[in-house]
Protein backbone atom coordinates (compact mmCIF):
# COMPACT_ATOMS: atom_id res chain seq x y z
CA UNK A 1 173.08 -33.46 95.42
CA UNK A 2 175.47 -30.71 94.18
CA UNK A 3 176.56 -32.30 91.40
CA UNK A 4 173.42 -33.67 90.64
CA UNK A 5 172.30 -30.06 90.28
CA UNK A 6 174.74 -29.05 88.36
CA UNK A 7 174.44 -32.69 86.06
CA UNK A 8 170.84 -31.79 85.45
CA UNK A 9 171.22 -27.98 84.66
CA UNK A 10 171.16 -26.69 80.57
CA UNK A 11 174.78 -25.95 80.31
CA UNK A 12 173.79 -22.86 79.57
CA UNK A 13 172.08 -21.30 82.98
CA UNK A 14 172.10 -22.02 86.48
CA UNK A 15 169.23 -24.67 87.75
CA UNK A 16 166.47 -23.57 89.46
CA UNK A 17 167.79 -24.77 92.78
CA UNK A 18 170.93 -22.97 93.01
CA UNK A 19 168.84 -19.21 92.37
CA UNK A 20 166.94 -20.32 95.49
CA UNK A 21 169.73 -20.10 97.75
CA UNK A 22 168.84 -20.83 101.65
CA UNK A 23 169.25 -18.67 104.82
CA UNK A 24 170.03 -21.99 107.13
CA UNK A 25 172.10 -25.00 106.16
CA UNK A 26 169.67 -27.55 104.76
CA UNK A 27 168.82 -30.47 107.02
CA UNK A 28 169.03 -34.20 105.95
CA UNK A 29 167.71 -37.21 107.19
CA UNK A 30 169.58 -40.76 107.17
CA UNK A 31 167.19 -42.85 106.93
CA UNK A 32 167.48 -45.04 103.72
CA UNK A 33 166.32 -44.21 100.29
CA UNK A 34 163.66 -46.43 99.02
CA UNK A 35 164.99 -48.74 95.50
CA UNK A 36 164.51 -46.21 92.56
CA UNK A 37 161.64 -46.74 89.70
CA UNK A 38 161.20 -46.79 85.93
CA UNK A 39 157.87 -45.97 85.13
CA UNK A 40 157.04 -45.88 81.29
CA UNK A 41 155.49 -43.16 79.30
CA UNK A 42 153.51 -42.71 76.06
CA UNK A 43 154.53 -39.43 74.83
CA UNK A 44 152.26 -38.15 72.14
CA UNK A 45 153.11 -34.54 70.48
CA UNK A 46 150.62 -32.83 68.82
CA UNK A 47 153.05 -31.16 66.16
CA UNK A 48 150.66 -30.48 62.76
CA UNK A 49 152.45 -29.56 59.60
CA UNK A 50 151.18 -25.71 58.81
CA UNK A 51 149.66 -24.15 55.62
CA UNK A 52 153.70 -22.80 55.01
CA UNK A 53 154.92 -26.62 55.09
CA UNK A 54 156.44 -25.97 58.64
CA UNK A 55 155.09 -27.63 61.86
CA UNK A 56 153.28 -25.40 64.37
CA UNK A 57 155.62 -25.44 66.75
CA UNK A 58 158.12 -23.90 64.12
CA UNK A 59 155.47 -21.30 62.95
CA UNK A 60 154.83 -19.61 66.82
CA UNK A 61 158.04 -20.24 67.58
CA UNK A 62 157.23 -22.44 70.80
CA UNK A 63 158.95 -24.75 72.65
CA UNK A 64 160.97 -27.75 71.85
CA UNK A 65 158.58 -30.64 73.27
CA UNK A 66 161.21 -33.28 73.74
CA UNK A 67 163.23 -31.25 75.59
CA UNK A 68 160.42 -29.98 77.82
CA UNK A 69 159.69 -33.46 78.34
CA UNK A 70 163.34 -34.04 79.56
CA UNK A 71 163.71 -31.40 81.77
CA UNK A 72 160.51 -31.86 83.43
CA UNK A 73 162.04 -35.96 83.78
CA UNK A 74 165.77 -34.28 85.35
CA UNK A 75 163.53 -32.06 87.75
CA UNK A 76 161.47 -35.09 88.85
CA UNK A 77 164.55 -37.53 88.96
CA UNK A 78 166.34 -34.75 91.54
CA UNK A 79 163.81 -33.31 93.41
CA UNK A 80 162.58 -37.46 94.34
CA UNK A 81 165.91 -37.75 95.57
CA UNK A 82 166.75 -40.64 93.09
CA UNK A 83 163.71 -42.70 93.21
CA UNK A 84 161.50 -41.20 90.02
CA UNK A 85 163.18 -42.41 86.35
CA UNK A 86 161.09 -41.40 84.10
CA UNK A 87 161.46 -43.54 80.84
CA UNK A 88 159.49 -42.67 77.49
CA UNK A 89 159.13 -46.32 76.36
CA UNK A 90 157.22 -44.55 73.20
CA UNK A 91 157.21 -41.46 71.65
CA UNK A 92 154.50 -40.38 68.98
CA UNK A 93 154.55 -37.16 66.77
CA UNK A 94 150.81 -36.80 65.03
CA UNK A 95 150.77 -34.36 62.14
CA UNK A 96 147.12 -33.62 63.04
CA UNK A 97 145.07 -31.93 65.60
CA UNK A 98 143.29 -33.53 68.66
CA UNK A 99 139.47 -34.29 68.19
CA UNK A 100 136.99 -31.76 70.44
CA UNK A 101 134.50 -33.54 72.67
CA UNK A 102 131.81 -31.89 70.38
CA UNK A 103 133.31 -33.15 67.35
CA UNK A 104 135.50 -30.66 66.20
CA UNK A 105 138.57 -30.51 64.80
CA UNK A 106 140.76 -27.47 64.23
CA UNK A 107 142.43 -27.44 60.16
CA UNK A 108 145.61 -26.00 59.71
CA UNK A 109 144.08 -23.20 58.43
CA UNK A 110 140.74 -22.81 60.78
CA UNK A 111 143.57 -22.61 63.77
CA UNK A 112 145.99 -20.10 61.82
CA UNK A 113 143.12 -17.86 61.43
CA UNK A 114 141.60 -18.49 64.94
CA UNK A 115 145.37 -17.50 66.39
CA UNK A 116 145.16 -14.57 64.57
CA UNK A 117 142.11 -13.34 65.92
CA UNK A 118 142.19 -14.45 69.02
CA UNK A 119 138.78 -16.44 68.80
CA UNK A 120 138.74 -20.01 69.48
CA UNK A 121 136.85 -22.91 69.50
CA UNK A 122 134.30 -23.39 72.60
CA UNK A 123 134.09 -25.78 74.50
CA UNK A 124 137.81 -26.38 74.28
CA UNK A 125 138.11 -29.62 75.82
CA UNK A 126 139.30 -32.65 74.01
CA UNK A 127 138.07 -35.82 73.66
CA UNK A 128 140.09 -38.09 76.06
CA UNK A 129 138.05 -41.21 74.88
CA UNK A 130 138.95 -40.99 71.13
CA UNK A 131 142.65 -40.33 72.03
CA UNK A 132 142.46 -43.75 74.30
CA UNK A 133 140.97 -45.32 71.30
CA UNK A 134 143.40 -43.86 69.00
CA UNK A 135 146.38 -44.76 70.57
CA UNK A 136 145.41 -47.76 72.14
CA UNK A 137 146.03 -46.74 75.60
CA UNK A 138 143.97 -49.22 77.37
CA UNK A 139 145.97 -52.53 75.63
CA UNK A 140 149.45 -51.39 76.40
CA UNK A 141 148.60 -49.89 80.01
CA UNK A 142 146.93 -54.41 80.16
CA UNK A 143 150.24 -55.10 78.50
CA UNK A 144 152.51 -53.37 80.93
CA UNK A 145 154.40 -51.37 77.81
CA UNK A 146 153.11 -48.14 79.66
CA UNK A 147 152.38 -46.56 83.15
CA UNK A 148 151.02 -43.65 81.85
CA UNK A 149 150.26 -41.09 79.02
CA UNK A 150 152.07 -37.89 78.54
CA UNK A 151 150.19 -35.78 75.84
CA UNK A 152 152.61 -32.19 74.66
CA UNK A 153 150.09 -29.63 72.66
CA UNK A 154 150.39 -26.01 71.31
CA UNK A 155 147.62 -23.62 73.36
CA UNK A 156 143.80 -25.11 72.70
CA UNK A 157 144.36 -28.24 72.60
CA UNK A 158 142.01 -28.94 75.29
CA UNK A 159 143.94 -31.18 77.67
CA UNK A 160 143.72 -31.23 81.62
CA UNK A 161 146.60 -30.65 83.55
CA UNK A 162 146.01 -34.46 84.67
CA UNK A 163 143.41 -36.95 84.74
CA UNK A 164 143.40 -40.68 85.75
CA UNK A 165 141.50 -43.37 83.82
CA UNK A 166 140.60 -46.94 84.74
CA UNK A 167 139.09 -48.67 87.12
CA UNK A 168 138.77 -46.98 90.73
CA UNK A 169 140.06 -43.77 88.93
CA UNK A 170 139.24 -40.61 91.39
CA UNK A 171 140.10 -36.79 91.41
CA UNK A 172 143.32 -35.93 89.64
CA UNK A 173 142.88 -31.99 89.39
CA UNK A 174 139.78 -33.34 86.66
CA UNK A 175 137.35 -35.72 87.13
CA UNK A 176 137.95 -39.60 86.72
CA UNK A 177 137.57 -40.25 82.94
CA UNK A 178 134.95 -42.64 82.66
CA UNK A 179 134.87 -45.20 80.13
CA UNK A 180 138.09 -47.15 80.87
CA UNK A 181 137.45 -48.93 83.40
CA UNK A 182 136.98 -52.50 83.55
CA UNK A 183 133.93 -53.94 82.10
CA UNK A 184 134.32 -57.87 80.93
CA UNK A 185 137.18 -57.86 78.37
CA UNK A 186 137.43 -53.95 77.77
CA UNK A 187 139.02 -51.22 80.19
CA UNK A 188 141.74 -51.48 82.58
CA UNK A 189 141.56 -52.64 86.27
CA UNK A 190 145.18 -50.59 86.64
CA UNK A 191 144.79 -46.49 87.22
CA UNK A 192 146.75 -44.35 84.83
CA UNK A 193 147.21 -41.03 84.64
CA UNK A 194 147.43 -38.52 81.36
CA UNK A 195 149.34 -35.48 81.83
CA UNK A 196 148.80 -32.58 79.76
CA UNK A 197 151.37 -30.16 78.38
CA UNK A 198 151.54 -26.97 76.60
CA UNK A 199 154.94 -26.57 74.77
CA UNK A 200 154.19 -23.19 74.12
CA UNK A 201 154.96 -22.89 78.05
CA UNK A 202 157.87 -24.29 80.30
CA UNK A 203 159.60 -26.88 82.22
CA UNK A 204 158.19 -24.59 85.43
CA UNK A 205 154.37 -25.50 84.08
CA UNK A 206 154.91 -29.42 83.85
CA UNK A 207 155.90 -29.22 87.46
CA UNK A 208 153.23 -27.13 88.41
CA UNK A 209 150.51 -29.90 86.41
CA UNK A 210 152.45 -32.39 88.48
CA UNK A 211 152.03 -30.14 91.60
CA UNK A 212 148.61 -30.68 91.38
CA UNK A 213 148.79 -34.25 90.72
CA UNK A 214 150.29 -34.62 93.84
CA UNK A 215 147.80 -32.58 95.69
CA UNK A 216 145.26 -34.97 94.52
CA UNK A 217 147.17 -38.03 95.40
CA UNK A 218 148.16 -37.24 98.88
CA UNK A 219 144.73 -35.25 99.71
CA UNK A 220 143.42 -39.28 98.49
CA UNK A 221 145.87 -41.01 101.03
CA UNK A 222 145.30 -38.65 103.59
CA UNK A 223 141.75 -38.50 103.43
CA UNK A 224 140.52 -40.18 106.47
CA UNK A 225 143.21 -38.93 108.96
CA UNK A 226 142.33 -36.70 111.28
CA UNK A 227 144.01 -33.65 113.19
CA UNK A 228 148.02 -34.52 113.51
CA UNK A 229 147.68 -37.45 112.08
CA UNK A 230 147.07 -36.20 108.75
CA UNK A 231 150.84 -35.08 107.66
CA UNK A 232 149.23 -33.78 104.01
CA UNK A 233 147.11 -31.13 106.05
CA UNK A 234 150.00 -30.09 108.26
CA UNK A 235 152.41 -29.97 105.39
CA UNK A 236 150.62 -27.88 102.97
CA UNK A 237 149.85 -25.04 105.72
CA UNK A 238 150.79 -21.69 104.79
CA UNK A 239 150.65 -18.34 106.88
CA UNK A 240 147.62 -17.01 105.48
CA UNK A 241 145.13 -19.78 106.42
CA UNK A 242 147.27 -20.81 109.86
CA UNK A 243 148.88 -18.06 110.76
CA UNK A 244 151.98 -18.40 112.63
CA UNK A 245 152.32 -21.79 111.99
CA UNK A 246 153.09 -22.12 107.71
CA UNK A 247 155.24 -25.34 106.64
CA UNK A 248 155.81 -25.79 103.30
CA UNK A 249 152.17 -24.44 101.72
CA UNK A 250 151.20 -25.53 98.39
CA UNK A 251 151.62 -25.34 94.73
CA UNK A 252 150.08 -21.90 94.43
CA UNK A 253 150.52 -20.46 97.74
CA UNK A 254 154.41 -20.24 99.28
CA UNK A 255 154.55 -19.93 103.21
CA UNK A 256 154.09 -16.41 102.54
CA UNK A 257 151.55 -15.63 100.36
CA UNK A 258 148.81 -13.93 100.65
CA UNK A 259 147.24 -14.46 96.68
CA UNK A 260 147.64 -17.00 94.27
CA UNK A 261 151.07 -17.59 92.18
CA UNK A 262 152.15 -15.20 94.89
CA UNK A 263 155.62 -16.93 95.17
CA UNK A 264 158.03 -13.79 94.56
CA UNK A 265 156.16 -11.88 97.85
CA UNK A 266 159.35 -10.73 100.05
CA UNK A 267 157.70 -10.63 103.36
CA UNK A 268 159.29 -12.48 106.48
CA UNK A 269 157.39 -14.90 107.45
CA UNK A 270 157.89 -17.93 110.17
CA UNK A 271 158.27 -21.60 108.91
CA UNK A 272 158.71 -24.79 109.99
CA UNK A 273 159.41 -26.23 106.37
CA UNK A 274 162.71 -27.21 107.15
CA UNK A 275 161.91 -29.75 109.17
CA UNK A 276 160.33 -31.55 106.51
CA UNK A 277 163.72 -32.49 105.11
CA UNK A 278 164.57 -34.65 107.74
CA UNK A 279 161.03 -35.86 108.13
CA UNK A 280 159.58 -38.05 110.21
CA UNK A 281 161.74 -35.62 112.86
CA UNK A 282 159.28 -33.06 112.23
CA UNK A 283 160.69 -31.70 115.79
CA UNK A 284 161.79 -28.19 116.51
CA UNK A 285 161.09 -24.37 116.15
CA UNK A 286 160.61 -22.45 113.16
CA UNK A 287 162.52 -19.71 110.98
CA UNK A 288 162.21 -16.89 109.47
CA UNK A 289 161.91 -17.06 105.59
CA UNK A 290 161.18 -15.08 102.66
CA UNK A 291 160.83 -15.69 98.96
CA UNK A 292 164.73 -16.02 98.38
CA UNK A 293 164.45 -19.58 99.57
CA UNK A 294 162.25 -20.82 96.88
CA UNK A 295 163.34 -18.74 94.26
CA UNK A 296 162.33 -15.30 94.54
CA UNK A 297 159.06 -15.78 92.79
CA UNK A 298 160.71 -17.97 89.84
CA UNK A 299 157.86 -20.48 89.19
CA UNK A 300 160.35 -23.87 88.52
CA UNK A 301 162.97 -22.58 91.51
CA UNK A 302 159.45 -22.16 93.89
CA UNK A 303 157.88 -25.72 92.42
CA UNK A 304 161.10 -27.34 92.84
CA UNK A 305 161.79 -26.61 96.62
CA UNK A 306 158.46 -27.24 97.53
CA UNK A 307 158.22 -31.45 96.02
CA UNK A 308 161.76 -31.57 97.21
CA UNK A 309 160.61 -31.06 100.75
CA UNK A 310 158.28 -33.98 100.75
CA UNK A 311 159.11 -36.91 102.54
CA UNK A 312 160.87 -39.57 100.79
CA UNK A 313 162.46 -41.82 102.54
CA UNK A 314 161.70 -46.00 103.57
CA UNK A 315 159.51 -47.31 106.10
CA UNK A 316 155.89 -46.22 106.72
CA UNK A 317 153.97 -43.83 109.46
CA UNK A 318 150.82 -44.80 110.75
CA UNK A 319 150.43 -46.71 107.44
CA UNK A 320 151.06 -44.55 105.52
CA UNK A 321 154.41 -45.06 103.68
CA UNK A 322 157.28 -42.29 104.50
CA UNK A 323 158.11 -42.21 100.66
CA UNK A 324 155.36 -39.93 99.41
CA UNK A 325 156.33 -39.69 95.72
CA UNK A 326 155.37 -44.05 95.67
CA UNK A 327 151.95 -42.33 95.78
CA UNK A 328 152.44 -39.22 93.38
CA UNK A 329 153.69 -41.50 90.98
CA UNK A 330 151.94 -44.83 91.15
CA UNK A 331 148.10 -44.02 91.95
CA UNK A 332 147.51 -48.12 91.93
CA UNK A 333 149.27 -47.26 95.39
CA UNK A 334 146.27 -45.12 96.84
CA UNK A 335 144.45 -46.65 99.41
């Protein structure tokens, strides 16, 4: 895992992982590693050519989206210990800007002039039906040539941080998007999930989208189990709402926090996280941690240590399978 650390990292700076740097050796478990995956993404970049000839992403200066997009798939790839390969089986660049649920549509100019004073279209949310139609989402998630839809945007654009379409679609930190599922010859019978991306932001923000995917997935699996038996509960406590017995907390809250994003907060607190590493022996007694093991309030270092704690090995608990990213990934798995 060292070197795949060091594989992954811009050549430039350290990764994430190694500015998080841990107080007690970090415990492994032997159990085996379930068979990687490939799943296949649409990648559509909303990139419009600017009033100056240059594309927006050029103008403000923002982030490279491709390499965004492969970061985020190195952090994934690590952090799953192996088993998540991202592949972008397609990648489309629209010189245009995404249609708003109410019909609009930013110009090049309208959205130079609304960056410039700070006044922006409202309601800001995008039309998620005319980009399935657009793209024909629903024939090549039938087809197989896709898994899922990543979209990369400047700022108001209007996308979720994730939503899930077809049929039996639930809560993906946004409401199911109706009007893909099934119905006689149109819609999909397979769930799929769109991710949405702001370039203008960082590799640290697509993990923290797919944070909360995965706090809607496993709060799905986990939904009927009760007490102990529901791991997702126990894993996601943090000192503030069980104090004196955190784990690993959530995407927003670290062991310690007391306030959301709170990740860089120095105070000591005790945590049983470490266990999860070696999980299912979730036996033994706590530690004392503070914010320099998940990165000292760094968002990707904090983001980072807290998917690679979850369990991720073969077999299943209680039905439930020990490899929790099959879930995170693949919501066609969710009971």
């Amino acid at each position: 895992m060292d070197f795949l650390r060091r594989l992954f990292a811009p050549p430039d700076q350290p990764h994430p992982l190694d500015r998080a740097p841990s107080s007690a050796p970090v415990p492994s478990s032997d159990a085996p590693l379930p068979v990687p995956i490939q799943p296949k993404v649409l990648a559509i970049i909303h990139n419009p050519v600017m009033p100056d000839g240059r594309k927006i992403q050029r103008v403000y200066g923002w982030n490279d989206p491709d390499k965004l997009a492969q970061g985020c798939i190195d952090d994934l790839r690590e952090v799953s210990y192996g088993y998540v390969n991202y592949q972008i089986a397609e990648r489309i660049e629209v010189n245009g800007f995404p249609l708003k649920q109410d019909g609009f549509r930013y110009t090049p100019e309208s959205f130079a002039s609304a960056w410039q004073s700070r006044k922006f279209h409202d309601p800001d949310a995008v039309d998620y039906l005319a980009l399935v139609r657009e793209f024909d989402v629903i024939n090549r998630i039938n087809a197989r040539q896709i898994d899922e839809v990543w979209l990369l945007g400047f700022p108001y654009c209007g996308y979720y941080e994730s939503i899930m379409g077809g049929s039996g679609a639930f809560w993906c930190n946004a409401p199911p998007l109706k009007g893909t599922e099934q119905k006689g010859s149109s819609g999909t019978d397979r769930r799929f999930v769109m991710m949405g991306f702001n370039y203008e932001r960082g590799v640290g923000e697509m993990l923290e989208d797919f944070g909360h995917r995965a706090e809607s997935m496993l709060t799905k699996v986990f939904e009927r189990r009760r007490g102990d038996a529901n791991l997702w509960e126990r894993f996601s406590r943090y000192d503030k709402i069980a104090p004196g017995r955190a784990e690993c907390g959530n995407v927003h809250f670290a062991p310690n926090s007391s306030r959301d994003y709170d990740w860089g907060n120095p105070r000591p607190v005790l945590s049983r996280a470490d266990h999860w590493l070696r999980f299912p022996n979730l036996a033994g007694d706590a530690r004392t941690m503070t914010c320099a093991d998940w990165g000292s309030g760094d968002i990707r270092a904090h983001h980072l240590w807290w998917m690679r704690h979850f369990p991720h090995i073969e077999g299943e608990a209680n039905g439930i399978a020990s490899n929790w990213w099959r879930y995170v990934i693949d919501p066609n798995t969710v009971p």
